[in-house]
N, C-alpha and C. Protein backbone atom coordinates (compact mmCIF):
# COMPACT_ATOMS: atom_id res chain seq x y z
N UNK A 1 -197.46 71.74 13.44
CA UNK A 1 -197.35 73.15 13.12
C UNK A 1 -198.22 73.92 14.09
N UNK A 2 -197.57 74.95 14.61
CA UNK A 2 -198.52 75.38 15.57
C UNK A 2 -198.86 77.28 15.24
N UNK A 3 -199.78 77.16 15.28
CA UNK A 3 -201.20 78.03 14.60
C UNK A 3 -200.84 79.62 16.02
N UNK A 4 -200.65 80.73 15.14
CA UNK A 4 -200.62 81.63 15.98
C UNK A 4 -202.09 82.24 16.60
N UNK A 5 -201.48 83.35 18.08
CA UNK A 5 -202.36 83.17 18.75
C UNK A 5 -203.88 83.90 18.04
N UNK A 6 -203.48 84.93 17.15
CA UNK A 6 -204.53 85.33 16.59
C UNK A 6 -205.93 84.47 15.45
N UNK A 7 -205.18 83.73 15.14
CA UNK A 7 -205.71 83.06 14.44
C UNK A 7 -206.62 81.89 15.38
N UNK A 8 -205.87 81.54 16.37
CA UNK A 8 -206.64 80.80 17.50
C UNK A 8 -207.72 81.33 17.89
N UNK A 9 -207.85 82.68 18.22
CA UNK A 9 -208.82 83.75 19.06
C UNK A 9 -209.56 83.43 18.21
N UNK A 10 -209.66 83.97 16.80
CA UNK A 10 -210.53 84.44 15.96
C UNK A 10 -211.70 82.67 15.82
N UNK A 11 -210.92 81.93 16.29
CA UNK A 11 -211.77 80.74 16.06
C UNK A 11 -211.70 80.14 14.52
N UNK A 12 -210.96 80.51 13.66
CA UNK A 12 -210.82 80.13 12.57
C UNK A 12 -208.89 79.22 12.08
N UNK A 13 -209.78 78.39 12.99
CA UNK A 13 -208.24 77.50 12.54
C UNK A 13 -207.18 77.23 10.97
N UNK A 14 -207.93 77.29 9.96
CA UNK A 14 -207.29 77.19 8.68
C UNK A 14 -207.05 75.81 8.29
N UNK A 15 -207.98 74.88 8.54
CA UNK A 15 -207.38 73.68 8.28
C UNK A 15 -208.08 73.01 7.13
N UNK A 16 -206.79 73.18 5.97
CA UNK A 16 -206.98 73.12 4.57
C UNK A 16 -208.30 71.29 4.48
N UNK A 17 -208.97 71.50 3.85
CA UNK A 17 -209.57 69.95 3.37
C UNK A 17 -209.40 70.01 1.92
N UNK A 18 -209.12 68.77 1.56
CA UNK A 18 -209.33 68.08 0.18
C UNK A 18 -210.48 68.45 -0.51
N UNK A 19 -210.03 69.17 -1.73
CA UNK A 19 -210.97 69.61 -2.25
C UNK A 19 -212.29 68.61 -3.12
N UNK A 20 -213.45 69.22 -3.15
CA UNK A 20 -214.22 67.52 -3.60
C UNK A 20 -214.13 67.76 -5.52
N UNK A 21 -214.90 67.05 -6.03
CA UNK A 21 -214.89 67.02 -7.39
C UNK A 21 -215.32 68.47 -7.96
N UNK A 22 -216.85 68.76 -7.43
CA UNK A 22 -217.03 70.09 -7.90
C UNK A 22 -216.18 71.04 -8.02
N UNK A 23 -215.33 71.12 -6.47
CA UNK A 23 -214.46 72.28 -6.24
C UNK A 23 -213.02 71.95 -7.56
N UNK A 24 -212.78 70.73 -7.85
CA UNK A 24 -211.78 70.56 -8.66
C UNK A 24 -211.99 71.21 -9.90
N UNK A 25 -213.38 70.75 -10.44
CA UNK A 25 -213.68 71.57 -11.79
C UNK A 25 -214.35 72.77 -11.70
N UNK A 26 -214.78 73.59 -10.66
CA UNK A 26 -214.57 74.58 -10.46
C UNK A 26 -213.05 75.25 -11.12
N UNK A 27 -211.88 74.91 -10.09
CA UNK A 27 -210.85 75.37 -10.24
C UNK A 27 -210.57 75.46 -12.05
N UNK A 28 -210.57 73.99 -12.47
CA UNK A 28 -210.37 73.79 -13.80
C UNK A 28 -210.62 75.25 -14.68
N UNK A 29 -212.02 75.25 -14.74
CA UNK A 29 -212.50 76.10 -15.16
C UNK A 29 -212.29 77.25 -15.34
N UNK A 30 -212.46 77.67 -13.74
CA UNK A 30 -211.52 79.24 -13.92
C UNK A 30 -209.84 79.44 -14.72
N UNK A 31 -209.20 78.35 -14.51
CA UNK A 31 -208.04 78.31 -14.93
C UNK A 31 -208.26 78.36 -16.70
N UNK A 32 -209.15 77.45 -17.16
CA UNK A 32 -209.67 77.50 -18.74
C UNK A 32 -210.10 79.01 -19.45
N UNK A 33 -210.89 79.77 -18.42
CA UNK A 33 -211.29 80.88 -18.43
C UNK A 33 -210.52 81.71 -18.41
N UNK A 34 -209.44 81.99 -18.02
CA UNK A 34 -208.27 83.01 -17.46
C UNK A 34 -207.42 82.99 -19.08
N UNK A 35 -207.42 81.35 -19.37
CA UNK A 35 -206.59 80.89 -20.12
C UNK A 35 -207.31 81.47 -21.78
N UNK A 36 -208.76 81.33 -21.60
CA UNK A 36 -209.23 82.37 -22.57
C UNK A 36 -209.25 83.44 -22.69
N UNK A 37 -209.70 84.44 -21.97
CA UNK A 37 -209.68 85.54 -22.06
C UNK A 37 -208.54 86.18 -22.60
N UNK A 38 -207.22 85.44 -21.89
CA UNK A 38 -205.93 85.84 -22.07
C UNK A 38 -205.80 86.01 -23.89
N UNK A 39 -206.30 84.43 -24.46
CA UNK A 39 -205.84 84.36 -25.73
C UNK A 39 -206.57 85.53 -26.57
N UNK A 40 -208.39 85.73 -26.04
CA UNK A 40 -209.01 86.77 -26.85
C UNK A 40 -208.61 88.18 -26.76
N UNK A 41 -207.76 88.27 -25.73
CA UNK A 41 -207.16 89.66 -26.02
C UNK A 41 -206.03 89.62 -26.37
N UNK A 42 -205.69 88.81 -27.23
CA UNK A 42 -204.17 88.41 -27.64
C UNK A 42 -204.95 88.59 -29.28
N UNK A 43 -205.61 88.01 -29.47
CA UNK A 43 -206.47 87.76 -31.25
C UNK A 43 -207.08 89.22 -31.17
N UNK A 44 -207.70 90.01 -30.01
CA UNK A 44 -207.93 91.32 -30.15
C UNK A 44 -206.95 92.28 -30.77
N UNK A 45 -206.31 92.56 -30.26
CA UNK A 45 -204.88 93.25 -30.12
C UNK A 45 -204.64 92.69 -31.53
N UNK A 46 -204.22 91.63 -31.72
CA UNK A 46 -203.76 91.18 -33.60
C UNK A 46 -204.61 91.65 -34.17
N UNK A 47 -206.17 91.86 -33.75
CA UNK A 47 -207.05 91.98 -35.07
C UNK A 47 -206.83 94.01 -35.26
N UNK A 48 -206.68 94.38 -34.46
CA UNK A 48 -206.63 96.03 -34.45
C UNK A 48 -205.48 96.34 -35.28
N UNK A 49 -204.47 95.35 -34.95
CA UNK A 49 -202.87 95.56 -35.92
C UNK A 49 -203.26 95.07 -37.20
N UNK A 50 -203.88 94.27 -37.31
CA UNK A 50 -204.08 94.18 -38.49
C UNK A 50 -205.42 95.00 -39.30
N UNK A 51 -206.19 95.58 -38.90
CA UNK A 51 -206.79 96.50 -39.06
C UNK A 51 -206.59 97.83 -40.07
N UNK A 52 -205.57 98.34 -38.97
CA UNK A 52 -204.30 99.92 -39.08
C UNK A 52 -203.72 99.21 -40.23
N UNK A 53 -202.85 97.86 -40.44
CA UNK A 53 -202.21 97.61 -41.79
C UNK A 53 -203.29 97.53 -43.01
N UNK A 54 -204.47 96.83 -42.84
CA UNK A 54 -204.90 97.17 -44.12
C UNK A 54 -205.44 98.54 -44.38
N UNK A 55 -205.75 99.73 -43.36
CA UNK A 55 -206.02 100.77 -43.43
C UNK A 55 -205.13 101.48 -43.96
N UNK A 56 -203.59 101.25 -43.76
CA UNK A 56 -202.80 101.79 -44.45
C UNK A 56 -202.59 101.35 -46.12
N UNK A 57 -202.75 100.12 -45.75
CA UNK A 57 -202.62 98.95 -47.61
C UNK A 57 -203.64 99.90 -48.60
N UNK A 58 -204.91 99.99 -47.84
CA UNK A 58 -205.66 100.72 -49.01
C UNK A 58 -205.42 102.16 -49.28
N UNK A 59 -204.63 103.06 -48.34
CA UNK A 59 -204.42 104.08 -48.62
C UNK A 59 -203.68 104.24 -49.53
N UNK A 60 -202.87 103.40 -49.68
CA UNK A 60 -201.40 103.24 -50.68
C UNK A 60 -201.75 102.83 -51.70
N UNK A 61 -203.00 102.24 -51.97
CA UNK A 61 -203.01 101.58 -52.90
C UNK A 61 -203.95 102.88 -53.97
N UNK A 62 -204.65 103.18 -52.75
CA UNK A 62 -205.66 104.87 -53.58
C UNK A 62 -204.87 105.72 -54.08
N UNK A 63 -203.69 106.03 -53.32
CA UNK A 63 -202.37 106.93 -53.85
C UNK A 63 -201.89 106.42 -54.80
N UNK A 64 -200.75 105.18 -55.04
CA UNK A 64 -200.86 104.46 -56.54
C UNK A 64 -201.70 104.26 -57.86
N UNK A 65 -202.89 104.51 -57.56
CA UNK A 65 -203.91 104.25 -58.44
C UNK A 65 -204.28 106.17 -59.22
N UNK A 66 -203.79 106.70 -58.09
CA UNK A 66 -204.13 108.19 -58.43
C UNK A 66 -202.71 108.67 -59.08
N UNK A 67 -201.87 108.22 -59.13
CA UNK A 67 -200.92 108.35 -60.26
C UNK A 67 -200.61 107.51 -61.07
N UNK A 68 -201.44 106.76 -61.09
CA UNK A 68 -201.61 105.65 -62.39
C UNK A 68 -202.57 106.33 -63.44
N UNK A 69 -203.02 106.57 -63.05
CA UNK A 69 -204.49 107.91 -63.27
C UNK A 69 -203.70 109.20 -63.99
N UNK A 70 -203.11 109.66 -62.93
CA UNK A 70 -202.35 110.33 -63.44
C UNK A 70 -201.32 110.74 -64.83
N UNK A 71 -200.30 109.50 -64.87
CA UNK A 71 -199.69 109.27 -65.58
C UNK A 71 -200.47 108.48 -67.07
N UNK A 72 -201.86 108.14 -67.17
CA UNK A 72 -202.29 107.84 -68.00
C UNK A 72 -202.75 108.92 -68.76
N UNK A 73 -202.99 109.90 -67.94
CA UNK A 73 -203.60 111.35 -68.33
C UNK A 73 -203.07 112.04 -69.16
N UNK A 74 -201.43 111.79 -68.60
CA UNK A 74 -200.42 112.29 -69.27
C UNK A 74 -199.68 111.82 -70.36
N UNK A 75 -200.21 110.63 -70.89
CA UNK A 75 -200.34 109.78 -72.00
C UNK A 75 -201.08 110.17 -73.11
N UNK A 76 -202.21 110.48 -72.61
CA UNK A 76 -203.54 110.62 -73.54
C UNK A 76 -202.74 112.00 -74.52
N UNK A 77 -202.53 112.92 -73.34
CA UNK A 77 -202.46 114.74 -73.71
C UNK A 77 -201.14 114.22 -75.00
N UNK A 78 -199.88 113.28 -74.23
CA UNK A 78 -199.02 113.53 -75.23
C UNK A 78 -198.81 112.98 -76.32
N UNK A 79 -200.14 111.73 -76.67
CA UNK A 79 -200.39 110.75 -77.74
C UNK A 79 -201.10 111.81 -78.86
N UNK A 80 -201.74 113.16 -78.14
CA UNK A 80 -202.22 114.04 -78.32
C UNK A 80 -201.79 114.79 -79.34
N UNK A 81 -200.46 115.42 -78.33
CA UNK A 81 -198.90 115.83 -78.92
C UNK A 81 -198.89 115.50 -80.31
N UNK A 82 -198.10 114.41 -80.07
CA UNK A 82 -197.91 113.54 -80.85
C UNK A 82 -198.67 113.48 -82.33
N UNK A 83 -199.85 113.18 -82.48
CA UNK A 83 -200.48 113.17 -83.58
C UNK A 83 -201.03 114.45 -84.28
N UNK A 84 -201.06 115.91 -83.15
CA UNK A 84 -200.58 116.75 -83.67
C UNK A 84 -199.63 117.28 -84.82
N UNK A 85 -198.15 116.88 -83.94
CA UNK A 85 -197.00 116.89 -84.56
C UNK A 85 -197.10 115.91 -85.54
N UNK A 86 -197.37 114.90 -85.56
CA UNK A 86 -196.98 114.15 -87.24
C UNK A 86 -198.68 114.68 -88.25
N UNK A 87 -199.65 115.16 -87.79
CA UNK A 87 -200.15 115.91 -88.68
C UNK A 87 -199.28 116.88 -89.34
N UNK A 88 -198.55 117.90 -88.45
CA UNK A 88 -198.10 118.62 -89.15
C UNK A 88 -196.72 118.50 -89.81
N UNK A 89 -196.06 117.42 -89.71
CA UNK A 89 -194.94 116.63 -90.56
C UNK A 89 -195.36 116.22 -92.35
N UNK A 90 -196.82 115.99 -91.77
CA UNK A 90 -197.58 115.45 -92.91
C UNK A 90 -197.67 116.52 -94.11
N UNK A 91 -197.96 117.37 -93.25
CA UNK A 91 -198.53 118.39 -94.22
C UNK A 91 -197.71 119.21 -95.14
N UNK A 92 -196.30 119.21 -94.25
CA UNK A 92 -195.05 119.78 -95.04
C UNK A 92 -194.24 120.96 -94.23
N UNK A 93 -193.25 121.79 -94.49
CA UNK A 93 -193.21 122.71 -93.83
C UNK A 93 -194.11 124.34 -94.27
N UNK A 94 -194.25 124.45 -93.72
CA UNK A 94 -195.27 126.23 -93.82
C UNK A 94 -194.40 127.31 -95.44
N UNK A 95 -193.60 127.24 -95.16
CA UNK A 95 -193.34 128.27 -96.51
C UNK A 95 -193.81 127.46 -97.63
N UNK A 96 -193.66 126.36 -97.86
CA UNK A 96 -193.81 125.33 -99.49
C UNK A 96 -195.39 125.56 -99.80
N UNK A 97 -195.93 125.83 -98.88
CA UNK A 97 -197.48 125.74 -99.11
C UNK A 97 -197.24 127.20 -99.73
N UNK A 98 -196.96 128.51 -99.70
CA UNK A 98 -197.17 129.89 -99.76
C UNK A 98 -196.66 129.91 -101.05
């Protein structure tokens, strides 16, 4: 293979050597590293999505609970009603008393 002329000039021939052990697990490494980072911003990214969902879960669940609340409220008033009205069932109708 023959080496162009620039590369001749410059005195830097390019002639690959076998890499030794260090340089192998060097490489390893970085490749392990790349291979992490990749995954922790993969479990990042999931943990933020899952984040926003339970941020929403508890909102829904405060809203449900506030018309559970609600509707118990509206229980009480008409159990209220209610024993009102059969007091006054009890008692008879209004002219019989007069």
């Amino acid at each position: 293979m023959a080496l162009g002329p620039c590369v001749l000039a410059c005195g830097m021939p390019w002639k690959f050597k076998p890499l030794n052990d260090v340089e192998k697990a060097n490489a390893a490494l970085r490749t392990e590293l790349i291979k992490l980072r990749r995954e922790l911003q993969t479990k990042q990214t999931q943990v933020g999505g899952l984040k926003l969902a339970l941020q929403q879960r508890n909102e829904r669940i405060d809203q449900l609970q506030g018309q559970v609340e609600a509707a118990r409220a509206m229980c009480r008033k008409l159990d209220e009603e209610a024993e009102c009205y059969a007091a006054m069932v009890q008692r008879g109708p209004l002219r019989e008393r007069y």
